[in-house]
N, C-alpha and C. Protein backbone atom coordinates (compact mmCIF):
# COMPACT_ATOMS: atom_id res chain seq x y z
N UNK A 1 0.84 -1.17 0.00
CA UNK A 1 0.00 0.00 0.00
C UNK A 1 0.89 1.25 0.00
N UNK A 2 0.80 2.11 -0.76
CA UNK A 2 1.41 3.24 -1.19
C UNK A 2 0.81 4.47 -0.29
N UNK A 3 2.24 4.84 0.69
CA UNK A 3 2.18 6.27 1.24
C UNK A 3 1.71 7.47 1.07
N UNK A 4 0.63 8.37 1.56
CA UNK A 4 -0.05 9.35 0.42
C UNK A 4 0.83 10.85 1.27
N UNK A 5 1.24 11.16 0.28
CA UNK A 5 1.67 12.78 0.22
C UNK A 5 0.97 13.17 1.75
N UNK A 6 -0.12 13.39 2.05
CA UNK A 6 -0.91 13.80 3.46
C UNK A 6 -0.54 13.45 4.78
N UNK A 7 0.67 12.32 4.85
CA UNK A 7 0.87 11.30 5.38
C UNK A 7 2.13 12.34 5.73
N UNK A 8 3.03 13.36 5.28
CA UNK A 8 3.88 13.77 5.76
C UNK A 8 3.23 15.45 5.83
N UNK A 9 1.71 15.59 5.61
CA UNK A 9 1.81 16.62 5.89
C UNK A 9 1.81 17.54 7.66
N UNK A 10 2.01 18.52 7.72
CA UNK A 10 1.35 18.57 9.27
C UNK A 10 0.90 20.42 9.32
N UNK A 11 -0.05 20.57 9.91
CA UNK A 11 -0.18 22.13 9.72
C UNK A 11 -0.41 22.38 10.94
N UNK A 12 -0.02 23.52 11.88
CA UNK A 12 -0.28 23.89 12.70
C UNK A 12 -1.03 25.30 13.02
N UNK A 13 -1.88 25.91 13.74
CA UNK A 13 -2.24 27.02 13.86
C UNK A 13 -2.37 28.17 14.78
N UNK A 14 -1.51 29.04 14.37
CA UNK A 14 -0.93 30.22 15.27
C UNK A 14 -1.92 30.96 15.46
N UNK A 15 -1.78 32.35 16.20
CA UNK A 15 -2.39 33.36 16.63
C UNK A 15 -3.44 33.80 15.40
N UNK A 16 -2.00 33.67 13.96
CA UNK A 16 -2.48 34.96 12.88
C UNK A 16 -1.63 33.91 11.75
N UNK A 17 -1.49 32.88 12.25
CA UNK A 17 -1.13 32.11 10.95
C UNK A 17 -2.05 30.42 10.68
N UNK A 18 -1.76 30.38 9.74
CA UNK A 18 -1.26 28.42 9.36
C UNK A 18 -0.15 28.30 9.24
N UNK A 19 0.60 27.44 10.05
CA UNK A 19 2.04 27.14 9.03
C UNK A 19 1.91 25.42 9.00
N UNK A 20 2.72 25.43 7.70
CA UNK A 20 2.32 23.97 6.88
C UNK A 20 3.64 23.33 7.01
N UNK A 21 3.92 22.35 7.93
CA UNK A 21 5.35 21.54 7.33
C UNK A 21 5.21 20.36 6.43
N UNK A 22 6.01 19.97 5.76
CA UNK A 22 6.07 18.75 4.79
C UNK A 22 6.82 17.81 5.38
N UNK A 23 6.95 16.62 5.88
CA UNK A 23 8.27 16.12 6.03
C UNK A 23 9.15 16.85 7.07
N UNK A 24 8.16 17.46 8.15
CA UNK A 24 8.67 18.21 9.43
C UNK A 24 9.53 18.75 8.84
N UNK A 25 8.98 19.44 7.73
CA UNK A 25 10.20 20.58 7.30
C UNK A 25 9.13 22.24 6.81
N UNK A 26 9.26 23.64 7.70
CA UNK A 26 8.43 24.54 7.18
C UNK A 26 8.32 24.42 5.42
N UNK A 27 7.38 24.11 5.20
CA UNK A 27 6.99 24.11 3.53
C UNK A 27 6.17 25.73 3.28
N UNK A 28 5.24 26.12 4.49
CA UNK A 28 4.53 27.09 3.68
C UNK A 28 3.47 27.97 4.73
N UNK A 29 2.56 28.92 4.60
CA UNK A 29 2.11 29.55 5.71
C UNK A 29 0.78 30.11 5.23
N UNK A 30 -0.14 30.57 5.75
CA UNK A 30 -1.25 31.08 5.43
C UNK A 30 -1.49 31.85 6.24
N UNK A 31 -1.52 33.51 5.91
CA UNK A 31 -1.60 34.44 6.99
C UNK A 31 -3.52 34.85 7.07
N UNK A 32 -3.44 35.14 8.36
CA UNK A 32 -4.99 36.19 8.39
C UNK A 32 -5.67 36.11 10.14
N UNK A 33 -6.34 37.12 9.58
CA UNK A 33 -7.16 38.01 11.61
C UNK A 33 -8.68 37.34 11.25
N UNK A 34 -8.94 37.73 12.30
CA UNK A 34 -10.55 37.16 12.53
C UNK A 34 -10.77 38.62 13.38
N UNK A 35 -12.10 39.19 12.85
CA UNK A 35 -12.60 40.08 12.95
C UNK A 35 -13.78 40.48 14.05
N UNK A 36 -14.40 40.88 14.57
CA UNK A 36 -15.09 41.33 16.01
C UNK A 36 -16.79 40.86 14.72
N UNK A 37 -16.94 40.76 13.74
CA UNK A 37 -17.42 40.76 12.80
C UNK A 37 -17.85 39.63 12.29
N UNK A 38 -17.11 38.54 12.74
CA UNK A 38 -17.41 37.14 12.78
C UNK A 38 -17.13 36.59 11.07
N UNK A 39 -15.92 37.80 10.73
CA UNK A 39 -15.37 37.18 9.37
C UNK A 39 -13.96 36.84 9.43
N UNK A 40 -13.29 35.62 9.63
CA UNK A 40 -12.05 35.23 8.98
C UNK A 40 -11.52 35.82 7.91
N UNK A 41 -10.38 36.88 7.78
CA UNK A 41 -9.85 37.46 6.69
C UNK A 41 -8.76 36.43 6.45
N UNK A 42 -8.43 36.60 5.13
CA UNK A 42 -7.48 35.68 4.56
C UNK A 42 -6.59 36.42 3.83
N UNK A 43 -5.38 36.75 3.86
CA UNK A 43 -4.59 38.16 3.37
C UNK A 43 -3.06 37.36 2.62
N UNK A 44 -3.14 36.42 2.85
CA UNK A 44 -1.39 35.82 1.91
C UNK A 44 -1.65 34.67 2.14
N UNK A 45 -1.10 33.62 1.39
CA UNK A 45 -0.91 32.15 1.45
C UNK A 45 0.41 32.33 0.47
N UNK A 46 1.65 31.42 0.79
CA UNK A 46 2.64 31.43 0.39
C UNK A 46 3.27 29.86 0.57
N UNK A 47 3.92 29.46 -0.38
CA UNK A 47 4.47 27.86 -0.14
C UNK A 47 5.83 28.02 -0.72
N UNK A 48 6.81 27.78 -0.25
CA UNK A 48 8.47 27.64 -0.93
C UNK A 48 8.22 26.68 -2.20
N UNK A 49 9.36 27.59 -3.11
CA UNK A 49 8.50 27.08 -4.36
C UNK A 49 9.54 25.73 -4.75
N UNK A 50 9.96 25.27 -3.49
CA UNK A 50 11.40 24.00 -3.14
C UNK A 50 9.94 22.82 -3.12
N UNK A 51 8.57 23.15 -2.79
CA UNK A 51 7.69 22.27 -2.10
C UNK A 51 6.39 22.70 -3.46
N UNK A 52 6.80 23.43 -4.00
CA UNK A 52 5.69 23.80 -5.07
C UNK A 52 4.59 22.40 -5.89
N UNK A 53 3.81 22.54 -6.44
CA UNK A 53 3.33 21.07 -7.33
C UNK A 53 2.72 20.47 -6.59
N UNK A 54 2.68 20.37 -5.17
CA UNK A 54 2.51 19.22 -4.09
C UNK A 54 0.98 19.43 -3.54
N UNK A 55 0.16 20.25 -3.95
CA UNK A 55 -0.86 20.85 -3.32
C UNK A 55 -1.18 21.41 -2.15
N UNK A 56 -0.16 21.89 -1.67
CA UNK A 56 0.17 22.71 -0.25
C UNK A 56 -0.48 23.94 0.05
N UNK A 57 -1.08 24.10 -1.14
CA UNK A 57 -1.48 25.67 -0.61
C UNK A 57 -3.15 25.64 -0.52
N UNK A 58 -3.64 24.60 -1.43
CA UNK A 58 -4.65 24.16 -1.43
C UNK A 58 -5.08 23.74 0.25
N UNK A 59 -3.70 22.83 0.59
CA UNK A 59 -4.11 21.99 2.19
C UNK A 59 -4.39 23.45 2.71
N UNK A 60 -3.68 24.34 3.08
CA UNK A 60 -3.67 25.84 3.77
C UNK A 60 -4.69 26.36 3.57
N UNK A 61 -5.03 26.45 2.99
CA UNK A 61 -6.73 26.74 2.61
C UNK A 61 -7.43 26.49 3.05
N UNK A 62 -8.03 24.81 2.96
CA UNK A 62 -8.29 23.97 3.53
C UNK A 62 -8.65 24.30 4.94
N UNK A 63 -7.21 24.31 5.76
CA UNK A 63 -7.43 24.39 6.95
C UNK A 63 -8.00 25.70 7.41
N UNK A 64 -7.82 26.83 6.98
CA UNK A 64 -8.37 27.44 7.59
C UNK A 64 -10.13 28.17 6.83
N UNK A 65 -10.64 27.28 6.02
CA UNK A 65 -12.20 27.03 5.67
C UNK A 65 -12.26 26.60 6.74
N UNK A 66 -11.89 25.37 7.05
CA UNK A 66 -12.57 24.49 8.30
C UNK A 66 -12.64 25.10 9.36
N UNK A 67 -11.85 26.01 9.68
CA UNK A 67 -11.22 26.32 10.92
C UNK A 67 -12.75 27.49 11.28
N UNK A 68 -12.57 28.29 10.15
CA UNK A 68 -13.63 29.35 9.62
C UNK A 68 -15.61 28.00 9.96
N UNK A 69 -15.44 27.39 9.10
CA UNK A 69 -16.60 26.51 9.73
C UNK A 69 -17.05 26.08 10.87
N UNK A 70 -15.84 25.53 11.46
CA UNK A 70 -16.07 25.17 12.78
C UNK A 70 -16.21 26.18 13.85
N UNK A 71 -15.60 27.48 13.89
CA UNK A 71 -15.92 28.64 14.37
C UNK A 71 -17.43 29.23 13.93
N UNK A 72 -17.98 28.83 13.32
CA UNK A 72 -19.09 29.75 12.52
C UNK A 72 -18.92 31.21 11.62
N UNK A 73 -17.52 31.06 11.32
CA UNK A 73 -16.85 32.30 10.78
C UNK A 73 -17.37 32.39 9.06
N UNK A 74 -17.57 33.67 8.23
CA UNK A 74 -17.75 34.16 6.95
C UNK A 74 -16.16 33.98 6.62
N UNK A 75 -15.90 34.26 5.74
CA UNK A 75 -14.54 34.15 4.59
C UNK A 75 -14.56 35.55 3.64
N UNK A 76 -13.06 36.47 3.96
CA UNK A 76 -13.29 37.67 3.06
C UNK A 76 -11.81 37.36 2.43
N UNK A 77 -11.41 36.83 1.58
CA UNK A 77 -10.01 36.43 1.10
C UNK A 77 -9.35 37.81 0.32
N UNK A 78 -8.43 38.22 0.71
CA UNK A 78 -7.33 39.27 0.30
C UNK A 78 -6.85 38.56 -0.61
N UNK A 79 -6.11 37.40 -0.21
CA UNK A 79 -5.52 36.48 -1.30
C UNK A 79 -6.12 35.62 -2.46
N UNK A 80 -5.79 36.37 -3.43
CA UNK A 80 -6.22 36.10 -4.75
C UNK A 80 -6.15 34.47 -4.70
N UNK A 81 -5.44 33.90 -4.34
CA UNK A 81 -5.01 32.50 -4.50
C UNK A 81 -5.85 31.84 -3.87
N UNK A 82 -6.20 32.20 -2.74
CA UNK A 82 -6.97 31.45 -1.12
C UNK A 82 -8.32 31.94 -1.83
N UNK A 83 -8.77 32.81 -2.71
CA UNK A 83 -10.52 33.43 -3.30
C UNK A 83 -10.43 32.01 -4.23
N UNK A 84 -9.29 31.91 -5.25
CA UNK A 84 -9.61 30.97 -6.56
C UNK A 84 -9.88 29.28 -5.94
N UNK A 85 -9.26 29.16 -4.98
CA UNK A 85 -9.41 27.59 -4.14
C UNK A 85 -10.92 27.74 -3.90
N UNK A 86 -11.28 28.56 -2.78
CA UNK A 86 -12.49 28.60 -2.20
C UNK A 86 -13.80 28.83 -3.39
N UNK A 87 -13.66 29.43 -4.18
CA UNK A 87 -14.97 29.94 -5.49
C UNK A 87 -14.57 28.23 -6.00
N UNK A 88 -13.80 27.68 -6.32
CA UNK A 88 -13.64 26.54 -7.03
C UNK A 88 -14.37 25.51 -6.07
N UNK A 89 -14.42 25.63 -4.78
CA UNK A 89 -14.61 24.23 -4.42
C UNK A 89 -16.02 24.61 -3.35
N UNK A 90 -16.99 24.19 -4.23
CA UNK A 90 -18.70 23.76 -3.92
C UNK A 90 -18.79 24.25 -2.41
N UNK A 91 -18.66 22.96 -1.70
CA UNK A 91 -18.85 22.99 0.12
C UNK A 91 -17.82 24.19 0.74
N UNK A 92 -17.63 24.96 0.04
CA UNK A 92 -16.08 26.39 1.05
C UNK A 92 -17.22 27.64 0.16
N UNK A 93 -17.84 27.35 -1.00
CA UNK A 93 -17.83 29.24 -1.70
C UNK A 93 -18.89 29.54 -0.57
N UNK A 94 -19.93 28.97 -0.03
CA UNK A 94 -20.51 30.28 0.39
C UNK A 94 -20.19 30.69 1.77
N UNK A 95 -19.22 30.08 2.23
CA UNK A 95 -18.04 31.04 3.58
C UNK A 95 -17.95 32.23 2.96
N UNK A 96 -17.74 32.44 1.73
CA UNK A 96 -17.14 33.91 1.12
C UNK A 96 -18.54 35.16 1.29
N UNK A 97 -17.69 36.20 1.87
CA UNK A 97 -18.35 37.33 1.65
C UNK A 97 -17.80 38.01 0.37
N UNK A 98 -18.88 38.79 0.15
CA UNK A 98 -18.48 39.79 -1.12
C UNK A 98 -18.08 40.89 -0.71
């Protein structure tokens, strides 16, 4: 049975970040505040481009939709990158505010 990529991922979550290791190695980060407003802002997602291809930024995302769900939080993405994940994927677009 073949090892899946997910299997070395690990993300942890800071004050005002995600940070993503690969292979307990920093791969990548997802910055943003949560607002008095009950909206999760999303302002940079960034992955070393040593870890690029791997779908890392997607996982970063990811985690903090959920994070945003499980809080009962809206979604206002700064990051162009973290808007195109979330509009793409069905169960995350309507977290998004306009």
């Amino acid at each position: 049975m073949a090892t899946q990529n997910y299997d070395m991922i690990n993300i942890e979550q800071n004050d005002k970040t995600f940070d993503l290791f690969y292979d307990a190695e920093k791969a990548g980060f997802l910055e943003y505040n949560k607002n008095k407003e009950g909206i999760l802002e999303i302002t940079h997602t960034e992955v070393d481009p040593e870890f690029g291809g791997k779908g890392l930024g997607t996982e970063l995302v990811k985690a903090a939709v959920e994070d945003a769900q499980k809080n009962n939080l809206k979604i206002n993405s700064l990051c162009p990158y973290a808007k195109k994940v979330i509009e793409k994927t069905p169960e995350f677009k309507d977290l998004l505010v306009e």
